[in-house]
Each structure stands twice: as structure tokens, then as C-alpha cells.
Protein backbone atom coordinates (compact mmCIF):
# COMPACT_ATOMS: atom_id res chain seq x y z
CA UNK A 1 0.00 0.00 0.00
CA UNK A 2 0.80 3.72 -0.75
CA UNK A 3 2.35 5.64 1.94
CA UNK A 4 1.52 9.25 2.76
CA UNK A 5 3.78 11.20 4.02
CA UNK A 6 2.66 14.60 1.88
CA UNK A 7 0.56 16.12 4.71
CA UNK A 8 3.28 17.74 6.68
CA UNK A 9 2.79 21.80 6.59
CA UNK A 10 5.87 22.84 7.81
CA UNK A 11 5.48 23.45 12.09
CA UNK A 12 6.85 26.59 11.61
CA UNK A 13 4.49 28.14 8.57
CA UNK A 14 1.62 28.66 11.16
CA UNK A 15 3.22 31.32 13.30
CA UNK A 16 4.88 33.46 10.46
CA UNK A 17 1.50 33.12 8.24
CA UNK A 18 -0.23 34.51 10.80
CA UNK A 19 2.32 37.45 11.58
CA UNK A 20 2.41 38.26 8.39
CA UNK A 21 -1.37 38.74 8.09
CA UNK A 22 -2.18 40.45 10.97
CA UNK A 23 0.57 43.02 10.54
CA UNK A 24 1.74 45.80 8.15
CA UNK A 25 4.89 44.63 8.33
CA UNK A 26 6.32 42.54 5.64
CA UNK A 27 10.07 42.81 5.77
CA UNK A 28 12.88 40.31 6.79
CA UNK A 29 16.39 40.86 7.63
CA UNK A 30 18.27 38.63 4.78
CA UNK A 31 21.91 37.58 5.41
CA UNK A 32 24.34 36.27 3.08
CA UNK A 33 28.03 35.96 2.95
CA UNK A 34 30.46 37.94 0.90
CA UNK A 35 32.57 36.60 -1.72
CA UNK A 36 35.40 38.29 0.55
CA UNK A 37 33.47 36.38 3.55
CA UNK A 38 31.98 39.50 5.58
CA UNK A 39 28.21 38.82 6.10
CA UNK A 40 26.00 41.16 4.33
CA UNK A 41 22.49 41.97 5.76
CA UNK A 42 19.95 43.62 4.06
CA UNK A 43 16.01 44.49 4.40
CA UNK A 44 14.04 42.54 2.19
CA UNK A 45 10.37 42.27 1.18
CA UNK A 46 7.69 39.59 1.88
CA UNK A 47 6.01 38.93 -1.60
CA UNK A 48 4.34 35.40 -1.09
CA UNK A 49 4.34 32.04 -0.33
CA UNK A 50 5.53 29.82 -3.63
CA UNK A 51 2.35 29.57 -5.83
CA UNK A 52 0.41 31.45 -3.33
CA UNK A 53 -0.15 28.38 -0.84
CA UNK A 54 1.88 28.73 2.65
CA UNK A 55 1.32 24.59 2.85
CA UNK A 56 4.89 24.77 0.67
CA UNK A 57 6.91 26.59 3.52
CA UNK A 58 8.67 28.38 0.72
CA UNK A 59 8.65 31.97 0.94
CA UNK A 60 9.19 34.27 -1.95
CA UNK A 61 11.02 37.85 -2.10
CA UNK A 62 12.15 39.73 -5.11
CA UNK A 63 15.59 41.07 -6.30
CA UNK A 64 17.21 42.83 -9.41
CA UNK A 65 19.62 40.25 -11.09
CA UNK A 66 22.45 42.57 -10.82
CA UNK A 67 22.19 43.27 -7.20
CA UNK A 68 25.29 42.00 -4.76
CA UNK A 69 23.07 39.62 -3.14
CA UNK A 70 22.84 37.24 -6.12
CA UNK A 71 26.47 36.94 -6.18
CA UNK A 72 26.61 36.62 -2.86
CA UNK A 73 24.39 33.64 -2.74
CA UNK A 74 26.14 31.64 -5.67
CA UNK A 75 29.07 32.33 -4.01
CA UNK A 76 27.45 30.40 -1.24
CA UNK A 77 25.92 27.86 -2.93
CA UNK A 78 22.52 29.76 -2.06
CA UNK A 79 23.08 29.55 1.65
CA UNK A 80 21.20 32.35 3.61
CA UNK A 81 19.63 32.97 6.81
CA UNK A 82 16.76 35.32 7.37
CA UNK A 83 15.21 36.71 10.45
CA UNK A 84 11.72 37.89 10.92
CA UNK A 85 10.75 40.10 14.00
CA UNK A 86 7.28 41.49 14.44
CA UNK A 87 7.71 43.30 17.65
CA UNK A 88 3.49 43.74 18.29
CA UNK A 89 2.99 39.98 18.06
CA UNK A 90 6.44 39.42 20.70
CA UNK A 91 7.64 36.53 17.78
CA UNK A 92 11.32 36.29 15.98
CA UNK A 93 11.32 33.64 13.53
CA UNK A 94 14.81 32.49 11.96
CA UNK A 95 15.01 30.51 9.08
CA UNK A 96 17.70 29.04 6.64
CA UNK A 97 18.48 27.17 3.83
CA UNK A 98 19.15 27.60 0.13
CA UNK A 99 17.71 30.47 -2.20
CA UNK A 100 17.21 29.83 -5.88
CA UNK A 101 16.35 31.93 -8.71
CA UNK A 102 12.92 32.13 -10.61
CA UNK A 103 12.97 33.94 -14.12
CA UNK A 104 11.65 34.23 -17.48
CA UNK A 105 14.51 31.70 -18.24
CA UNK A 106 15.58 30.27 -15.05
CA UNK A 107 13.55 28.05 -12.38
CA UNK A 108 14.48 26.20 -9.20
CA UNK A 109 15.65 22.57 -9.71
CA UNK A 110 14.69 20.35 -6.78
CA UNK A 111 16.93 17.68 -6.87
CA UNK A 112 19.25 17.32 -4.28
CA UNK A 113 18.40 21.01 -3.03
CA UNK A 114 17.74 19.59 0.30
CA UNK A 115 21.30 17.50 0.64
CA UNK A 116 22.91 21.32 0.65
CA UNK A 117 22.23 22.11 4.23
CA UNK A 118 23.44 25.07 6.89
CA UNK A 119 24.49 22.27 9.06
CA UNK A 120 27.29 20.17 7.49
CA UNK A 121 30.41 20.70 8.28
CA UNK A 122 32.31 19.95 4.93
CA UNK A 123 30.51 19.83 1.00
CA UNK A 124 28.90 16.76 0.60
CA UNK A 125 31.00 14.76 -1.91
CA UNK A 126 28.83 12.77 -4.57
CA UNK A 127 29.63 9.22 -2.65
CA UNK A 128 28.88 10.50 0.83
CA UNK A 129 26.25 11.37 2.93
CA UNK A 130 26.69 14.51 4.75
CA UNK A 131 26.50 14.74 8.52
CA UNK A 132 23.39 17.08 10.24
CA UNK A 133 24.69 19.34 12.55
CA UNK A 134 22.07 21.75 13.91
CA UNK A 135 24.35 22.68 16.98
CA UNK A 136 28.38 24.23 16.46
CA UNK A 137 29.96 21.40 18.25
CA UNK A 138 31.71 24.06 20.41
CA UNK A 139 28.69 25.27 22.48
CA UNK A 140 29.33 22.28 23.92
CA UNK A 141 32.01 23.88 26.56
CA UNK A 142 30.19 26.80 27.08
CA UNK A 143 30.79 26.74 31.04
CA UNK A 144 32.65 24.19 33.04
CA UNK A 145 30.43 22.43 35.25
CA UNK A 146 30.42 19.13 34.80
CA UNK A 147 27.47 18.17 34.95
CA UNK A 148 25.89 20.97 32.45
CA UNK A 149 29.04 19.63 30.10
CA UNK A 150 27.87 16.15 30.42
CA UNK A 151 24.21 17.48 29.60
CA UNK A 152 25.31 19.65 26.73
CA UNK A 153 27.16 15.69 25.38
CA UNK A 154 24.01 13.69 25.67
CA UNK A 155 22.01 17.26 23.94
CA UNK A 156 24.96 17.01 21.29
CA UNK A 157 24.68 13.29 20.44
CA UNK A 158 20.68 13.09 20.14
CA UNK A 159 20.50 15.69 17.61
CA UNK A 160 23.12 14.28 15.78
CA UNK A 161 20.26 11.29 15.66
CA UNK A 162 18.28 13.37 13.06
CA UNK A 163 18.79 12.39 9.77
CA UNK A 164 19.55 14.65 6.78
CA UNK A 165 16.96 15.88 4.78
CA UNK A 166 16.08 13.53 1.75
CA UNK A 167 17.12 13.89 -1.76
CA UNK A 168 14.15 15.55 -3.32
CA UNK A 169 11.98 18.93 -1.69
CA UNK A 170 8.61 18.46 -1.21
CA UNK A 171 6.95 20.83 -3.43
CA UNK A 172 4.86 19.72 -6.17
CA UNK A 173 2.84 20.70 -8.94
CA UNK A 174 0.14 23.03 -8.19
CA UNK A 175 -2.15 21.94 -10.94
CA UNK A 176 -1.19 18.02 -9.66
CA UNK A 177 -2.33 19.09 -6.02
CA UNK A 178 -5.27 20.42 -7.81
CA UNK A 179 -6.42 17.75 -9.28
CA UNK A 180 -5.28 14.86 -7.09
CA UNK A 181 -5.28 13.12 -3.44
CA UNK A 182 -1.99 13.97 -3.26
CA UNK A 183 -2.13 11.97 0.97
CA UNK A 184 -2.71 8.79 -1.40
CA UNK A 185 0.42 9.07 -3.14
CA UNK A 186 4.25 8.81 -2.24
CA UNK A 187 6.39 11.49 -2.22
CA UNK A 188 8.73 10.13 -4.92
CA UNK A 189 5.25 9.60 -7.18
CA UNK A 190 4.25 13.49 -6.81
CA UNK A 191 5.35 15.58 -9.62
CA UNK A 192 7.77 18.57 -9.47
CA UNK A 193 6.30 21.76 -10.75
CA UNK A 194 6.63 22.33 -14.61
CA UNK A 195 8.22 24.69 -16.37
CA UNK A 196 5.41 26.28 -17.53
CA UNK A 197 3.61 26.51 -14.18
CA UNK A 198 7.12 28.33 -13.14
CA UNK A 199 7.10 30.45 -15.79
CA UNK A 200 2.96 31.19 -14.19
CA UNK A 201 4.75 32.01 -10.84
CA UNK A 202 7.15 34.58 -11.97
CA UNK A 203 4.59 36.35 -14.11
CA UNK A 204 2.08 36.17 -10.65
CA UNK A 205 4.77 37.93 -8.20
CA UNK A 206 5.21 40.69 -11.26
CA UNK A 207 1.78 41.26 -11.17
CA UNK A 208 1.60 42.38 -7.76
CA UNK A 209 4.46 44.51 -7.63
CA UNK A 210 3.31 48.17 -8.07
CA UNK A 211 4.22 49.99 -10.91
CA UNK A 212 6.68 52.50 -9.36
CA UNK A 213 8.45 49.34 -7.43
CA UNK A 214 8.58 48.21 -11.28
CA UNK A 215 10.47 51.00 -12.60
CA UNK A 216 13.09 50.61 -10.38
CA UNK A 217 14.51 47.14 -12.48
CA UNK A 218 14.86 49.79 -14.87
CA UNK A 219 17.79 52.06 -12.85
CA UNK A 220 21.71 51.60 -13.35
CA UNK A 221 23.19 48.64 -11.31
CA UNK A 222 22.96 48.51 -7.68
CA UNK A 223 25.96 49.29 -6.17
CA UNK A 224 26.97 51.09 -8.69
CA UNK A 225 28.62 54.66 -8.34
CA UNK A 226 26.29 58.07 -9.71
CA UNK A 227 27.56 59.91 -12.67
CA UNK A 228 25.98 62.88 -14.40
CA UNK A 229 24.84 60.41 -17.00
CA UNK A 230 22.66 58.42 -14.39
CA UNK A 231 21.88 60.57 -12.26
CA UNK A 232 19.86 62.27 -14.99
CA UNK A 233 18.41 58.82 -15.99
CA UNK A 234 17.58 58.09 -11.91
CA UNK A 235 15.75 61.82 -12.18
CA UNK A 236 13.74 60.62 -15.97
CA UNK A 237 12.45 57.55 -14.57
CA UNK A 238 11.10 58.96 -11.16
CA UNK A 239 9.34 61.28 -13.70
CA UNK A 240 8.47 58.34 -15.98
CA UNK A 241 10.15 60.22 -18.83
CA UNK A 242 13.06 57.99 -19.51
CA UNK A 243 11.01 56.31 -22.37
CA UNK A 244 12.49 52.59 -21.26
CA UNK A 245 10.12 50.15 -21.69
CA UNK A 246 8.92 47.54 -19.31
CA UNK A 247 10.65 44.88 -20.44
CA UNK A 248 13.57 46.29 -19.58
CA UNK A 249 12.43 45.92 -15.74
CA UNK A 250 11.15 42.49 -16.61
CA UNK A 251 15.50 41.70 -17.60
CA UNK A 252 16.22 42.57 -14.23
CA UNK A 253 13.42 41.01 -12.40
CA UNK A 254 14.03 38.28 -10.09
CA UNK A 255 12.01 36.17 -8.00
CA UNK A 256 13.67 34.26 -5.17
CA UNK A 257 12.70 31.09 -3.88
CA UNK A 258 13.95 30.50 -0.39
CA UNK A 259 13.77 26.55 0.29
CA UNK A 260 13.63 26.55 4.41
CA UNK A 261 15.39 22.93 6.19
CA UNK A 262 15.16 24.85 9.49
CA UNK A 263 13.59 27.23 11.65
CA UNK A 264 14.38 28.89 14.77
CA UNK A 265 11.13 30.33 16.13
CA UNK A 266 11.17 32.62 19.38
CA UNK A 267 7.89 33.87 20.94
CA UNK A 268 8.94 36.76 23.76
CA UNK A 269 6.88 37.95 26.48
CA UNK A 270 4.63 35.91 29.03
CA UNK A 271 5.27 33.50 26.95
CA UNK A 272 9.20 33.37 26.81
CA UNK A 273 9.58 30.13 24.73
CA UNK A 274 12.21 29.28 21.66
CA UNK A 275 11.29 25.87 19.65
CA UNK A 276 13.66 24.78 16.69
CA UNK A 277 12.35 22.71 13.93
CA UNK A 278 14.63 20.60 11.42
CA UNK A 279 12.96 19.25 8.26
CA UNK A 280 14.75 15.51 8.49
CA UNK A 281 12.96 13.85 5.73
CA UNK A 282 11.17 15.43 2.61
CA UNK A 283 7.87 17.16 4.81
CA UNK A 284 8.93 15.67 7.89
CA UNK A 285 9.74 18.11 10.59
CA UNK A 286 11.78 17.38 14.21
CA UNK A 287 10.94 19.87 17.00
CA UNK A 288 12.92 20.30 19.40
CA UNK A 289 11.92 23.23 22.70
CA UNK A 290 15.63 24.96 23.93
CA UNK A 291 15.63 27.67 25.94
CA UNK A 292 15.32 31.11 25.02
């Protein structure tokens, strides 16, 4: 018989769905790491979950091509971290994982995504299997009591117990979920998205992106030093006089897809608790309660 393991919403979705919606605000801290190696942060923008369903756990911002932050993350193999705070609702939420791109032309593949995780301590190599590590092994002589030490060992060692996340990420087709009882089928039997119903996603964030957010794809380079000559095209498109046409923002458009294998969620207040979840295998989540 058929095993069904697709019914998993990520723990973590819950809490930052429901942030998000009862709040104004929609930005996230996004960290990367240099090609020099000096972390970068930056403010970011919460567009949408991936196809518009939060039951993915994949959460969508936007970025211009050229912008240091795309280097940045194939630099890093698309490693990132990003932290949400929403200081009304008392709640930091932490995630990481790997970012990939969605263009006109370009579309996350989701093999082996999840074997490139925050937590191994070397590459994985093609013939190994690489080692979860959701605690630095040197926390683990953070004071030296004994007995706290020998704690710390037996804390160490269990989570070392959680597997690695499997080969292939969970997300599949949105017009197969339509369609189908996808809790009837395996995960390996569930279709990836297609192309085309990529190509429908990038075309779906553009659409909500105001038109003034839009004409800035069409600036210089980020980063980039102002001369006369830009300045005075900066000053034409604020005035939406530079006569550039909107596929020239649609070049520089980005989407990016940030695939989440764990989740450090804080809640402040009264309530003064910290959970981390790990996803250990395709949709399946380990939760584990620390303290804050």
C-alpha cells in the first residue's frame, strides 16, 4: 500500500503566516556571505508564499539580477539565513536554507536542493552522505560544570540522531495538487512543478508589484557609483520620462525562492519560549523546545 507522508505543513508556517497577516509589516532581515566572507544583511520584502499556498513553507522575495546579493548567494551555494521580528505579536522567527532563482529563463531545480544544508560541516561529496549538525559542536564547553558539560554531550549526540533531509523537496505541482489526493500518493510519485507553471509564478509575483516598485529594475546597477549620465536617468524615470520600456524591468526582475530545512522560532513575552524545527525527511519536521 501507498504511503503518505505529503501532509506535513511545515510546524513553523503557522506562526509566520499569521504574523504576516495580521501586521503591516512585511520585511525580513536577509543575510548572506560575501565573496570576501563579511556577512551582508539587508532588508528585504515579503512577496508570497511559492504559488500562493503557505502549505509549501517556501517563501518568496524579489531582487534585481544585478544586485550584490545574487552573487553573494552563488558564491554560497545559495546559503542564507533570514530573520523575521514582528515586535506587536512578541515573535522572531529564523530561518535558513538555500535560495534559488525564478525567471523568465531560469527556475528552481529540486533535486538534491535539500542535501545542501546550513548544518554540514564539509561539501557533501557525490559518494557520501553529509553529517546534520544543527548545533556548532563548540557550544558544547560553554561553562565548566560538569554536569551541564555532560548534559550539553548527551544534547549534542541526540541531535546528531536526526537524519539529513532527503534527496528531493517536497513541493509539487500546483495543478497536480489540484487535481489529485496527493495523501494517497508517495512522495517520490508526486510531480515537481513544470516549467510552464514556473514560468505562471514569476509572471504572478510581477503582477503584484506596483508599478513605481517596477520601474526601479529599470535604474543603473545597484551598487553602482552616480555619474551625471545616471543621475539624470535616476531623475527621468522617477518622472516616468526615460522612455524605457517595461521589459527592460522584466531583464532585471528576479524572484527568489527561499527553500527553508530549518527554523528557529522565538515567541517573547509571558510567553518566553524558543522551539527549533529541522525538516529531516522530505515534509517531515523534528521539533525540538531549547531555551530562550
Amino acid at each position: 500500500s501507498l504511503i503518505a507522508i505529503m501532509h506535513h505543513i511545515p510546524p513553523w508556517v503557522s506562526t509566520l503566516d499569521s504574523c504576516i497577516a495580521q501586521s503591516q509589516q512585511k520585511t525580513f532581515t536577509f543575510c548572506t556571505i560575501s565573496q570576501d566572507n563579511m556577512p551582508k544583511a539587508r532588508t528585504c520584502k515579503f512577496r508570497s508564499w511559492l504559488f500562493n499556498d503557505s502549505s509549501t513553507g517556501v517563501v518568496l522575495f524579489t531582487a534585481d539580477k544585478r544586485s550584490s546579493k545574487i552573487n553573494d548567494l552563488a558564491h554560497q551555494n545559495g546559503k542564507f539565513e533570514a530573520c523575521f521580528y514582528f515586535q506587536h505579536h512578541g515573535v522572531q522567527l529564523r530561518l535558513s536554507g538555500f535560495t534559488e532563482i525564478l525567471s523568465s529563463h531560469q527556475y528552481p531545480s529540486l533535486m538534491d536542493l535539500s542535501r545542501r544544508n546550513n548544518f554540514t560541516t564539509h561539501p557533501p561529496s557525490p559518494s557520501t552522505t553529509p553529517t546534520f549538525f544543527p548545533m556548532d559542536a563548540t557550544s558544547l564547553s560553554y561553562d565548566n560544570h560538569s554536569h551541564d558539560h555532560h548534559y550539553q554531550q548527551q544534547q549534542f549526540v541526540r541531535r546528531l540522531s536526526v537524519p539529513p533531509p532527503s534527496d528531493k523537496y517536497p513541493v509539487v505541482s500546483p495543478g497536480f495538487k489540484a487535481t489529485h489526493d496527493i495523501y494517497s500518493y508517495h512522495v517520490t510519485q508526486l510531480p515537481a512543478p513544470t516549467p510552464d507553471e514556473w514560468l505562471a509564478e514569476y509572471y504572478r509575483v510581477w503582477s503584484t508589484i506596483r508599478p513605481a516598485t517596477k520601474d526601479k529594475f529599470k535604474r543603473p546597477p545597484p551598487g553602482d557609483y552616480v555619474s551625471a549620465q545616471s543621475a539624470a536617468l535616476l531623475d527621468s524615470i522617477s518622472r516616468g520620462v526615460d522612455g524605457r520600456s517595461l521589459q527592460m524591468s522584466l531583464d532585471n526582475f528576479t524572484v527568489m525562492v527561499m527553500f527553508v530545512n530549518h527554523a528557529d522560532v522565538l515567541r517573547l513575552g509571558p510567553a518566553n519560549q524558543r522551539h527549533l524545527y529541522h525538516r529531516a525527511n522530505d515534509d517531515e519536521w523534528v521539533e525540538e523546545t531549547v531555551c530562550p
